[in-house]
PDB file of N, CA and C in Angstrom:
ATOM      1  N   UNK A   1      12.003  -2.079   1.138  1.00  0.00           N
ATOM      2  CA  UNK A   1      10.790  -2.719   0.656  1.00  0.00           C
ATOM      3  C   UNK A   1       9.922  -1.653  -0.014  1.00  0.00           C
ATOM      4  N   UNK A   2       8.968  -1.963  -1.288  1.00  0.00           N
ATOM      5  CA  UNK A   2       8.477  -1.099  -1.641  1.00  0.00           C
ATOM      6  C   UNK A   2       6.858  -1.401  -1.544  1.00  0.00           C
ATOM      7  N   UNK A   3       6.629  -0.025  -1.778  1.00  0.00           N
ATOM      8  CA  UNK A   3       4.927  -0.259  -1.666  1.00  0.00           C
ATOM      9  C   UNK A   3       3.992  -1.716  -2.351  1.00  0.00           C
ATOM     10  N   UNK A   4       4.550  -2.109  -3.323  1.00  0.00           N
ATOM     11  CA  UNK A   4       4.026  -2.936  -4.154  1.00  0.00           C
ATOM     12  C   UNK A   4       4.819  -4.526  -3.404  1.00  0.00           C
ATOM     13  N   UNK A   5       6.133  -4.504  -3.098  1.00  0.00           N
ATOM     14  CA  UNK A   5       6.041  -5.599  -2.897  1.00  0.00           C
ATOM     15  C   UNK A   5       5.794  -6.290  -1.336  1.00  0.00           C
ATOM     16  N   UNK A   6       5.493  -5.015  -0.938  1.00  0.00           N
ATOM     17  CA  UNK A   6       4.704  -5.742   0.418  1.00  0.00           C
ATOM     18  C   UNK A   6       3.441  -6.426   0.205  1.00  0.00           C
ATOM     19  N   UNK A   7       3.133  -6.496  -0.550  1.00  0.00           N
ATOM     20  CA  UNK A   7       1.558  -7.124  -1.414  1.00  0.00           C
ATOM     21  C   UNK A   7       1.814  -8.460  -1.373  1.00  0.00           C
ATOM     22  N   UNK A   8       2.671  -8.990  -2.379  1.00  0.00           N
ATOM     23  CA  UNK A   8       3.431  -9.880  -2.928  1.00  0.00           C
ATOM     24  C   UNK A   8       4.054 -10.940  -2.202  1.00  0.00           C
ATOM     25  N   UNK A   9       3.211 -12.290  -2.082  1.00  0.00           N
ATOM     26  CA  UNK A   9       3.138 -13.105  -1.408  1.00  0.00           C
ATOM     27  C   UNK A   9       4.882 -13.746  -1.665  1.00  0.00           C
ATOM     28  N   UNK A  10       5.759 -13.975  -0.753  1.00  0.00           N
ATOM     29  CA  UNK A  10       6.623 -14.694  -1.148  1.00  0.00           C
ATOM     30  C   UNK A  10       6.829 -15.764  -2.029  1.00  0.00           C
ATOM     31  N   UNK A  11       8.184 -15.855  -2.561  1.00  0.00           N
ATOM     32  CA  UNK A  11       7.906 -16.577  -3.779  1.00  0.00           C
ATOM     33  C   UNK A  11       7.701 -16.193  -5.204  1.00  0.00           C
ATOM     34  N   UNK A  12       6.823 -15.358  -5.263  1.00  0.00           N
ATOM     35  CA  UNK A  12       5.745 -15.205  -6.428  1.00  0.00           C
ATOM     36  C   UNK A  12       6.730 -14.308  -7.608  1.00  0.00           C
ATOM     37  N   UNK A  13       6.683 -14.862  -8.854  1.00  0.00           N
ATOM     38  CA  UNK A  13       7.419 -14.554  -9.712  1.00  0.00           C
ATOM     39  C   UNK A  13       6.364 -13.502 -10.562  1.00  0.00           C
ATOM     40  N   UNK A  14       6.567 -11.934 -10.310  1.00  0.00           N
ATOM     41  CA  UNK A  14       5.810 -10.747 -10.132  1.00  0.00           C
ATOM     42  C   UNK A  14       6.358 -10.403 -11.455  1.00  0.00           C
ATOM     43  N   UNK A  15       7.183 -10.545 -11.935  1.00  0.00           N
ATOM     44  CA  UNK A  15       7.559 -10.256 -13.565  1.00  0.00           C
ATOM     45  C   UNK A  15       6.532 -10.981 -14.337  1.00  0.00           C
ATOM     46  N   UNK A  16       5.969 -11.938 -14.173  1.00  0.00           N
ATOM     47  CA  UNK A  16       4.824 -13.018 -14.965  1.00  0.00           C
ATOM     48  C   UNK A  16       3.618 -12.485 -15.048  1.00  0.00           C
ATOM     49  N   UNK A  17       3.695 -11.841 -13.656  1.00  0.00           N
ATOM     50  CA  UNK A  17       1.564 -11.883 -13.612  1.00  0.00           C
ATOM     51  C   UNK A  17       1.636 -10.044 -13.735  1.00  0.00           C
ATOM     52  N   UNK A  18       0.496 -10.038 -13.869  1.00  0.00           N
ATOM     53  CA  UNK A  18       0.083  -8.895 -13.924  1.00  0.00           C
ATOM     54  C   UNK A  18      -0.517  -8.158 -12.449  1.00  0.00           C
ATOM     55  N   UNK A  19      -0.183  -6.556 -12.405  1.00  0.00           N
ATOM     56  CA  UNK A  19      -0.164  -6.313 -11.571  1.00  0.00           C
ATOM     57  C   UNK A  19      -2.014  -6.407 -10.741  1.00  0.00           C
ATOM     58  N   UNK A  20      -1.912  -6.035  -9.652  1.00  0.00           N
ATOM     59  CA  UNK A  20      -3.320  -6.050  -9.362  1.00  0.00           C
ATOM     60  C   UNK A  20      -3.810  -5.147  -9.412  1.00  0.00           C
ATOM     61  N   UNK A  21      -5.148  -5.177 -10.037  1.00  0.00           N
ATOM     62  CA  UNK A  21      -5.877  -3.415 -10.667  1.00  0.00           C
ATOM     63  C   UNK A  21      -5.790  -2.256  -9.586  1.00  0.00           C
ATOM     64  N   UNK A  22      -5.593  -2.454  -8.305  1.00  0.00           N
ATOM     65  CA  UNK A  22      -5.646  -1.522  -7.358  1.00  0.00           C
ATOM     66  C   UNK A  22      -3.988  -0.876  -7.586  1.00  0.00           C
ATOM     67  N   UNK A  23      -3.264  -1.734  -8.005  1.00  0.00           N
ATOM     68  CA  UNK A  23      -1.672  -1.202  -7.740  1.00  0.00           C
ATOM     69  C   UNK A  23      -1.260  -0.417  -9.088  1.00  0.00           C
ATOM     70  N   UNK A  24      -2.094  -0.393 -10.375  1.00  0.00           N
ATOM     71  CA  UNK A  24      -1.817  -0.520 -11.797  1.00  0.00           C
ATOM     72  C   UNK A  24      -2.336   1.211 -11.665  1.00  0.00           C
ATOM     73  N   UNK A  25      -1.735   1.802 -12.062  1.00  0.00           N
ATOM     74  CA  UNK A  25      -1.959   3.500 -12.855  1.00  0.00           C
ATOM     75  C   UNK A  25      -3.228   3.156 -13.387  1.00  0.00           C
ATOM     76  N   UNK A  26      -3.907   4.586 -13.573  1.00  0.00           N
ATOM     77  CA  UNK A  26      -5.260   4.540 -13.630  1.00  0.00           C
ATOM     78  C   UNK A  26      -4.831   6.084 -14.788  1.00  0.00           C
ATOM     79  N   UNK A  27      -5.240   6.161 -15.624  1.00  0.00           N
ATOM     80  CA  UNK A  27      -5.346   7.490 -16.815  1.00  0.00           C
ATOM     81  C   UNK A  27      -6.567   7.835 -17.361  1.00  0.00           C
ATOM     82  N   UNK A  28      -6.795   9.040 -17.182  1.00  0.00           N
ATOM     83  CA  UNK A  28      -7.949   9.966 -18.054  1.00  0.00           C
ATOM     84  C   UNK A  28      -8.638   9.533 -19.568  1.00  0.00           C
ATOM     85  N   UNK A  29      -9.950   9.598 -19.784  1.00  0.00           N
ATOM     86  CA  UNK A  29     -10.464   9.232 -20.957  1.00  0.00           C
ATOM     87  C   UNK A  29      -9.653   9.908 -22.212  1.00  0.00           C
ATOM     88  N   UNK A  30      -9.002  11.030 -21.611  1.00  0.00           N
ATOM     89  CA  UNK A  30      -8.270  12.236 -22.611  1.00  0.00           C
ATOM     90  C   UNK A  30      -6.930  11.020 -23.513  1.00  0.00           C
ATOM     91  N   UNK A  31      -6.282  10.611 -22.348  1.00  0.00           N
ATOM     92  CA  UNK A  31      -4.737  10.270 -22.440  1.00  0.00           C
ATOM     93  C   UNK A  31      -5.183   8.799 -23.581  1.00  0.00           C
ATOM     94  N   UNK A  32      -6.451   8.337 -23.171  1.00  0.00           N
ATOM     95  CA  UNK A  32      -6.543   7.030 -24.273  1.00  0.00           C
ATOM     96  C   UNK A  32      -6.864   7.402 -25.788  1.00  0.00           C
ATOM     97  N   UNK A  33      -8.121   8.504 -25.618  1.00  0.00           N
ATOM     98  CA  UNK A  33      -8.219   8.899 -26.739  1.00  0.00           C
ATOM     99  C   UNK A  33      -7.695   9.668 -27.607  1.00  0.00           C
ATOM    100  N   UNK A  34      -6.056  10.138 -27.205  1.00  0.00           N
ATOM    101  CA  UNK A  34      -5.110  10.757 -27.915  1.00  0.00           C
ATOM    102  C   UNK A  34      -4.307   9.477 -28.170  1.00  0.00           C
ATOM    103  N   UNK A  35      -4.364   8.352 -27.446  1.00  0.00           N
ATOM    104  CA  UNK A  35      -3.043   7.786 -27.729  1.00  0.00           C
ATOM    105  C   UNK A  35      -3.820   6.649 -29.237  1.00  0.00           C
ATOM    106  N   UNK A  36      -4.913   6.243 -28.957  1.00  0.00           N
ATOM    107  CA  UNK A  36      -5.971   5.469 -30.011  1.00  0.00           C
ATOM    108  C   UNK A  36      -6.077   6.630 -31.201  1.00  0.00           C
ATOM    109  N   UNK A  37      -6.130   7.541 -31.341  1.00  0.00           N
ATOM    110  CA  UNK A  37      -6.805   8.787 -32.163  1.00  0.00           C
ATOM    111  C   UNK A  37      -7.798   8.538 -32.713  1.00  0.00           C
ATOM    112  N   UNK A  38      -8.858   8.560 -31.485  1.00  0.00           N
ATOM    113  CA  UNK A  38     -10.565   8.423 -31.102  1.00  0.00           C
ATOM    114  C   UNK A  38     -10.805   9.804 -30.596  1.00  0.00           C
ATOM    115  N   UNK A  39     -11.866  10.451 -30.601  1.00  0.00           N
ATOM    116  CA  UNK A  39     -12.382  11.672 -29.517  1.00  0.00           C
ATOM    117  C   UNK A  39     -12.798  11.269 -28.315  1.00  0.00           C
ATOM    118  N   UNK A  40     -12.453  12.021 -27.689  1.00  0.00           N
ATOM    119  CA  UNK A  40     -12.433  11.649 -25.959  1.00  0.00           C
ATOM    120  C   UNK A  40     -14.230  11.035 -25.904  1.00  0.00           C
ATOM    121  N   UNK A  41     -14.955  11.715 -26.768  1.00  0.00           N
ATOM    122  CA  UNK A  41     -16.412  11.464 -26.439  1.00  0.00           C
ATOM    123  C   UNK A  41     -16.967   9.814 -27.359  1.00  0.00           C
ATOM    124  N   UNK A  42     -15.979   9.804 -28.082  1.00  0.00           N
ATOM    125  CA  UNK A  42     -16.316   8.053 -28.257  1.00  0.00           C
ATOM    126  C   UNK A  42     -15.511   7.041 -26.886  1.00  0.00           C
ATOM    127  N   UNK A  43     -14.271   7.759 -26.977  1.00  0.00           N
ATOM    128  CA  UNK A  43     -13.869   6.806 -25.724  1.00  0.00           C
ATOM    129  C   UNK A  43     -14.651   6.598 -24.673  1.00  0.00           C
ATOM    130  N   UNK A  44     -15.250   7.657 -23.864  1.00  0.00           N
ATOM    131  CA  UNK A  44     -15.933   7.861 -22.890  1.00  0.00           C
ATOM    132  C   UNK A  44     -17.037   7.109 -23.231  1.00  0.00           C
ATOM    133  N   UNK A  45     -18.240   6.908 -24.862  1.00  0.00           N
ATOM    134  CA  UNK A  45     -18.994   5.720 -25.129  1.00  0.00           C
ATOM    135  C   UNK A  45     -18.441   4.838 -24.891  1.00  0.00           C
ATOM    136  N   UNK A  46     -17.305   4.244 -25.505  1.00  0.00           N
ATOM    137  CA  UNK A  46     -16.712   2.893 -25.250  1.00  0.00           C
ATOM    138  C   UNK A  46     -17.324   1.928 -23.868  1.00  0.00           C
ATOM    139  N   UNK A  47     -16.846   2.994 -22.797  1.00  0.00           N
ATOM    140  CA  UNK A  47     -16.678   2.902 -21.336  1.00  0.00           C
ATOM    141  C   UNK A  47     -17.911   3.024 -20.713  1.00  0.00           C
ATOM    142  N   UNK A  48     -18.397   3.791 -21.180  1.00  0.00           N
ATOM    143  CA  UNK A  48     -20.133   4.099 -20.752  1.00  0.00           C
ATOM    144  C   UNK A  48     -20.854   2.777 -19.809  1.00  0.00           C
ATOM    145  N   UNK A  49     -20.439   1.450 -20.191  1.00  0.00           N
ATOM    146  CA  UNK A  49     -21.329   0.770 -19.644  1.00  0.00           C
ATOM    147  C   UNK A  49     -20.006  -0.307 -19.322  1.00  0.00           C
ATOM    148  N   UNK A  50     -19.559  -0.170 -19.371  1.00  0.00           N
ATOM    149  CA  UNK A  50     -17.991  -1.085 -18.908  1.00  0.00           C
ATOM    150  C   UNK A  50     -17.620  -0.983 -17.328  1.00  0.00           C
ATOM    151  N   UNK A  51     -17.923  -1.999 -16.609  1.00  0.00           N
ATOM    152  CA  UNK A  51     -17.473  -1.965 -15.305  1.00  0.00           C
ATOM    153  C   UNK A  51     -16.514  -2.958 -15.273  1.00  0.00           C
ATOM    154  N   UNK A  52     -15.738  -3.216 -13.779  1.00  0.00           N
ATOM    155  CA  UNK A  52     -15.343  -4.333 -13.209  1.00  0.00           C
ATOM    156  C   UNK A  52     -13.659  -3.716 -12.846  1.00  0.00           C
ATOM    157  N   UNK A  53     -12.606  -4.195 -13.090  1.00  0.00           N
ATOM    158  CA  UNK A  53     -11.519  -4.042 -12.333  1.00  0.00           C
ATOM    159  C   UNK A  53     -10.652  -3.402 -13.518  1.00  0.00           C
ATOM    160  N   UNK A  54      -9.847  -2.609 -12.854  1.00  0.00           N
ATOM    161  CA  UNK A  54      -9.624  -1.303 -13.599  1.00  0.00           C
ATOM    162  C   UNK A  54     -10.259  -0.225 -14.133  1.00  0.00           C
ATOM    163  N   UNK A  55     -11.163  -0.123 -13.608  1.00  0.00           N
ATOM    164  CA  UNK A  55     -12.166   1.045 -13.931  1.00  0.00           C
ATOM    165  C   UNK A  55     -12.680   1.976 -12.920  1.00  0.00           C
ATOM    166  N   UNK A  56     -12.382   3.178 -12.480  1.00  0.00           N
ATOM    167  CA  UNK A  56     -12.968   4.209 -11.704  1.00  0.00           C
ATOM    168  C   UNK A  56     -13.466   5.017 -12.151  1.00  0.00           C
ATOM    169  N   UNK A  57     -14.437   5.626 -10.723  1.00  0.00           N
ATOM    170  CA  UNK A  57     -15.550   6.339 -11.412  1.00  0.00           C
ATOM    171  C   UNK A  57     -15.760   7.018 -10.704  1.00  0.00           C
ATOM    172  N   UNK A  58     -15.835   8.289 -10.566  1.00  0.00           N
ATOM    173  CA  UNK A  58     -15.883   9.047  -9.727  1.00  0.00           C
ATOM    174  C   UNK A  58     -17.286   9.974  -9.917  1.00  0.00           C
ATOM    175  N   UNK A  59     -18.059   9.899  -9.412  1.00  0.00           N
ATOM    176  CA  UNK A  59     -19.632  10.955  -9.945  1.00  0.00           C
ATOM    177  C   UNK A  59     -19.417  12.185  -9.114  1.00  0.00           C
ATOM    178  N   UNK A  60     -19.484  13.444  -9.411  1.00  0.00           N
ATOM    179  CA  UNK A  60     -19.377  14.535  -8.962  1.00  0.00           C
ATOM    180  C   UNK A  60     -20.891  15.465  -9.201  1.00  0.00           C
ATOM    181  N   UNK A  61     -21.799  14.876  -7.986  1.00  0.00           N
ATOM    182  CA  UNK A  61     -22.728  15.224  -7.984  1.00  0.00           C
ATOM    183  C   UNK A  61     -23.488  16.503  -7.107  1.00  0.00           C
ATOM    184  N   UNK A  62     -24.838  16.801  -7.330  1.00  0.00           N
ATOM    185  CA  UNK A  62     -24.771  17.799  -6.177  1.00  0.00           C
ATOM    186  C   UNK A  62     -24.137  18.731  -5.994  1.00  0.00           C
ATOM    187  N   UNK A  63     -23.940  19.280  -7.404  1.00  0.00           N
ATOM    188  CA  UNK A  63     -23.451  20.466  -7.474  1.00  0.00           C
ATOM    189  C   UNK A  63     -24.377  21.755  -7.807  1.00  0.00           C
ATOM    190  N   UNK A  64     -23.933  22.736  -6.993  1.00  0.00           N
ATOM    191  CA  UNK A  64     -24.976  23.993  -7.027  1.00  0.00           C
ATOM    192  C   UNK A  64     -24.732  24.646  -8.316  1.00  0.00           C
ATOM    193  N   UNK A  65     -25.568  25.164  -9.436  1.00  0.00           N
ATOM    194  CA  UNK A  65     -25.240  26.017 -10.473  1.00  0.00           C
ATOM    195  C   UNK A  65     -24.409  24.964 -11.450  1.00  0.00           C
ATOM    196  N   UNK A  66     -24.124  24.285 -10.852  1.00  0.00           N
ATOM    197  CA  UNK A  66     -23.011  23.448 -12.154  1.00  0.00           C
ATOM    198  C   UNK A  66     -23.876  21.696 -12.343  1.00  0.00           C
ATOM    199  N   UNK A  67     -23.699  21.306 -14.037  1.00  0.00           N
ATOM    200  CA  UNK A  67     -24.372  20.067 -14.067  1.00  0.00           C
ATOM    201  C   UNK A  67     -23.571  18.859 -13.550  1.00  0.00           C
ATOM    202  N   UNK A  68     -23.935  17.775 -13.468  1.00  0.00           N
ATOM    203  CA  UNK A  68     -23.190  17.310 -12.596  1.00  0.00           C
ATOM    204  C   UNK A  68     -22.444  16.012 -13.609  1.00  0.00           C
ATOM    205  N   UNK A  69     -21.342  15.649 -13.271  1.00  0.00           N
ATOM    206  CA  UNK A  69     -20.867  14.629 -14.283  1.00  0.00           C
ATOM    207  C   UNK A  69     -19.862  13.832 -13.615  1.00  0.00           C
ATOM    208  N   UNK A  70     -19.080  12.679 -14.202  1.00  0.00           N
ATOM    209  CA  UNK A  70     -18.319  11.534 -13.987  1.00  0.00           C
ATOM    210  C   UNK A  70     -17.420  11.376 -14.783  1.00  0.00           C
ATOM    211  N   UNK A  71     -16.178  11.470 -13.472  1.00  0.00           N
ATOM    212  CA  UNK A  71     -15.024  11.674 -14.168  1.00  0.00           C
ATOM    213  C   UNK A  71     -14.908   9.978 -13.828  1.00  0.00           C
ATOM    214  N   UNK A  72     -14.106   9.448 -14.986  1.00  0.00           N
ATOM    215  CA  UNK A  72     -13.705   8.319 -15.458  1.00  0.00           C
ATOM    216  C   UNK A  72     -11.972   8.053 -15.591  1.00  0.00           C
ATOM    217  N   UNK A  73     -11.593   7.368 -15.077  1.00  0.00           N
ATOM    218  CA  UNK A  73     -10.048   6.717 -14.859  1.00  0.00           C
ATOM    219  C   UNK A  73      -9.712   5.794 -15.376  1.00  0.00           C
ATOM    220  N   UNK A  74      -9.069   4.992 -16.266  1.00  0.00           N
ATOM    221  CA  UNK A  74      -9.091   3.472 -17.507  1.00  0.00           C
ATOM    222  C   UNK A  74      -7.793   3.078 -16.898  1.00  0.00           C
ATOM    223  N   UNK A  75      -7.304   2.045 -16.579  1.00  0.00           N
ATOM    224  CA  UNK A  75      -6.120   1.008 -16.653  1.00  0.00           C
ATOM    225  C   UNK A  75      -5.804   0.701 -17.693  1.00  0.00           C
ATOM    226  N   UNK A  76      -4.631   0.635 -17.863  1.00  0.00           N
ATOM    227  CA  UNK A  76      -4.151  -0.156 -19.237  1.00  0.00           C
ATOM    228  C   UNK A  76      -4.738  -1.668 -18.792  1.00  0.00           C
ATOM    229  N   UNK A  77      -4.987  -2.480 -18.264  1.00  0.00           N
ATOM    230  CA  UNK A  77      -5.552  -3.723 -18.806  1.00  0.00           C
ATOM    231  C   UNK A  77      -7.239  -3.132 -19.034  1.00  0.00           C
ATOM    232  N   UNK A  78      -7.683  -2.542 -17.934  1.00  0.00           N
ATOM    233  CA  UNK A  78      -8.995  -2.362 -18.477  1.00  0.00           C
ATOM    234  C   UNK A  78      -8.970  -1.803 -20.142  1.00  0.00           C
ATOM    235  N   UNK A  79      -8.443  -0.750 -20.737  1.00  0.00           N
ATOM    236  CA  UNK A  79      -8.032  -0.495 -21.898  1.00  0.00           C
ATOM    237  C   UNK A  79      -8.018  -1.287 -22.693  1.00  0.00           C
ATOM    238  N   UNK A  80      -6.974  -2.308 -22.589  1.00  0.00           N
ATOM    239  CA  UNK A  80      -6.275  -3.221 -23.829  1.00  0.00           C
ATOM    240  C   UNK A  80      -7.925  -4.319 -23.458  1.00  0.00           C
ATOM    241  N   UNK A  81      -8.681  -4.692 -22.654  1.00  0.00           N
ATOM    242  CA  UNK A  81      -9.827  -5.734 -22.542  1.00  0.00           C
ATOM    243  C   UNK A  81     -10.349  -4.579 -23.579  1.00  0.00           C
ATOM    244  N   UNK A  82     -11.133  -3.379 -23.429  1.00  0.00           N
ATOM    245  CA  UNK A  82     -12.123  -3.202 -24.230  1.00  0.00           C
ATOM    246  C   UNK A  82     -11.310  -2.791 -25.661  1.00  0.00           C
ATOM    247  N   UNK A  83     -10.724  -1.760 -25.927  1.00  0.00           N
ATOM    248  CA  UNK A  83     -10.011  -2.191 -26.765  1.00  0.00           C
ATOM    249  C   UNK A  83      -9.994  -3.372 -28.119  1.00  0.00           C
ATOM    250  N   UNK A  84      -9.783  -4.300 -27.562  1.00  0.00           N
ATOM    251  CA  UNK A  84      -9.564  -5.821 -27.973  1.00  0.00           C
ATOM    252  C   UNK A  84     -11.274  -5.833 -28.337  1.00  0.00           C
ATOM    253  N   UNK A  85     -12.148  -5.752 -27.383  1.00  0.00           N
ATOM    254  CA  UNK A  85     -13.517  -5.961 -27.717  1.00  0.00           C
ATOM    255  C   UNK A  85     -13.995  -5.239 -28.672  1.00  0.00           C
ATOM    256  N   UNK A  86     -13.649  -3.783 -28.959  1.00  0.00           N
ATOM    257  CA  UNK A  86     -14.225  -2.888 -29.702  1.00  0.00           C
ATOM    258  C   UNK A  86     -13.387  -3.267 -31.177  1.00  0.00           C
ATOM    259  N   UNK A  87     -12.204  -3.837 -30.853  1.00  0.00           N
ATOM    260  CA  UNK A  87     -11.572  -3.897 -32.679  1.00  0.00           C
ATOM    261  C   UNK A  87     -11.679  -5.114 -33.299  1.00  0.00           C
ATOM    262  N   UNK A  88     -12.273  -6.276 -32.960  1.00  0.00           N
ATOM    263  CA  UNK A  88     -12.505  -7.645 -33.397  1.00  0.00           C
ATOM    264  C   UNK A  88     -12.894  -7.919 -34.443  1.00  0.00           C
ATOM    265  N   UNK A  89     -12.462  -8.603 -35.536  1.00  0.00           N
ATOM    266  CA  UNK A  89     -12.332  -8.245 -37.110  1.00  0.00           C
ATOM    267  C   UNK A  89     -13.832  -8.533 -37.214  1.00  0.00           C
ATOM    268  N   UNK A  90     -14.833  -9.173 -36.485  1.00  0.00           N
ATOM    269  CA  UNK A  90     -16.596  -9.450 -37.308  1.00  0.00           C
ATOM    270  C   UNK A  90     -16.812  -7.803 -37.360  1.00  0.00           C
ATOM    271  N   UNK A  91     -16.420  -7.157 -36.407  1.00  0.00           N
ATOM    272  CA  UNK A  91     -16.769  -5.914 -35.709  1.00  0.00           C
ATOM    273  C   UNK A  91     -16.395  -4.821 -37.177  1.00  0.00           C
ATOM    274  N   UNK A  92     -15.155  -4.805 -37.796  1.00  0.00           N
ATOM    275  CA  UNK A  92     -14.382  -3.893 -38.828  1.00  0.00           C
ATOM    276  C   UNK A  92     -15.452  -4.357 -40.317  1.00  0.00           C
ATOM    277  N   UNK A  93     -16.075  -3.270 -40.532  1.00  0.00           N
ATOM    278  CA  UNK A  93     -16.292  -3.327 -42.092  1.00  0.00           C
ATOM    279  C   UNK A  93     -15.302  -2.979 -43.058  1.00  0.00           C
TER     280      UNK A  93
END
């Protein structure tokens, strides 16, 4: 049995649905904005105000001598949702 399909209610035809955001790889603002060929610092706008499932956030605060910042983790569905939002033809001049 594997990690994932102990989840997986019997029955359930798991090739169809999509996985659940907790089980789905999570990748660096870096890895999207090389694979889009965006700068990591628009991607990271993109995301700036984007919450909900597939999205981590990690704030690394309270740091002595150093400023403090938030490292950010994207799902490919969280991805392909904003993505999709940011390229919508009203959107393209």
């Amino acid at each position: 049995m594997t990690f994932e399909s102990q989840f997986d209610p019997p029955g359930r035809d798991t090739a169809a649905v999509a996985p659940e955001p907790f089980l789905e790889r999570h990748y660096p603002v870096m890895y999207w904005a090389r694979l889009w060929g965006f700068s990591a610092k628009t991607v990271r706008d993109w995301f700036r105000d984007e919450y909900g499932p597939g999205i981590l956030r990690q704030e690394n605060s309270g740091r002595r001598k150093k400023r403090d910042y938030t490292t950010i983790m994207i799902s490919p569905t969280a991805a392909r949702r904003v993505y999709e939002k940011r390229t919508k033809a009203h959107l393209i001049h």
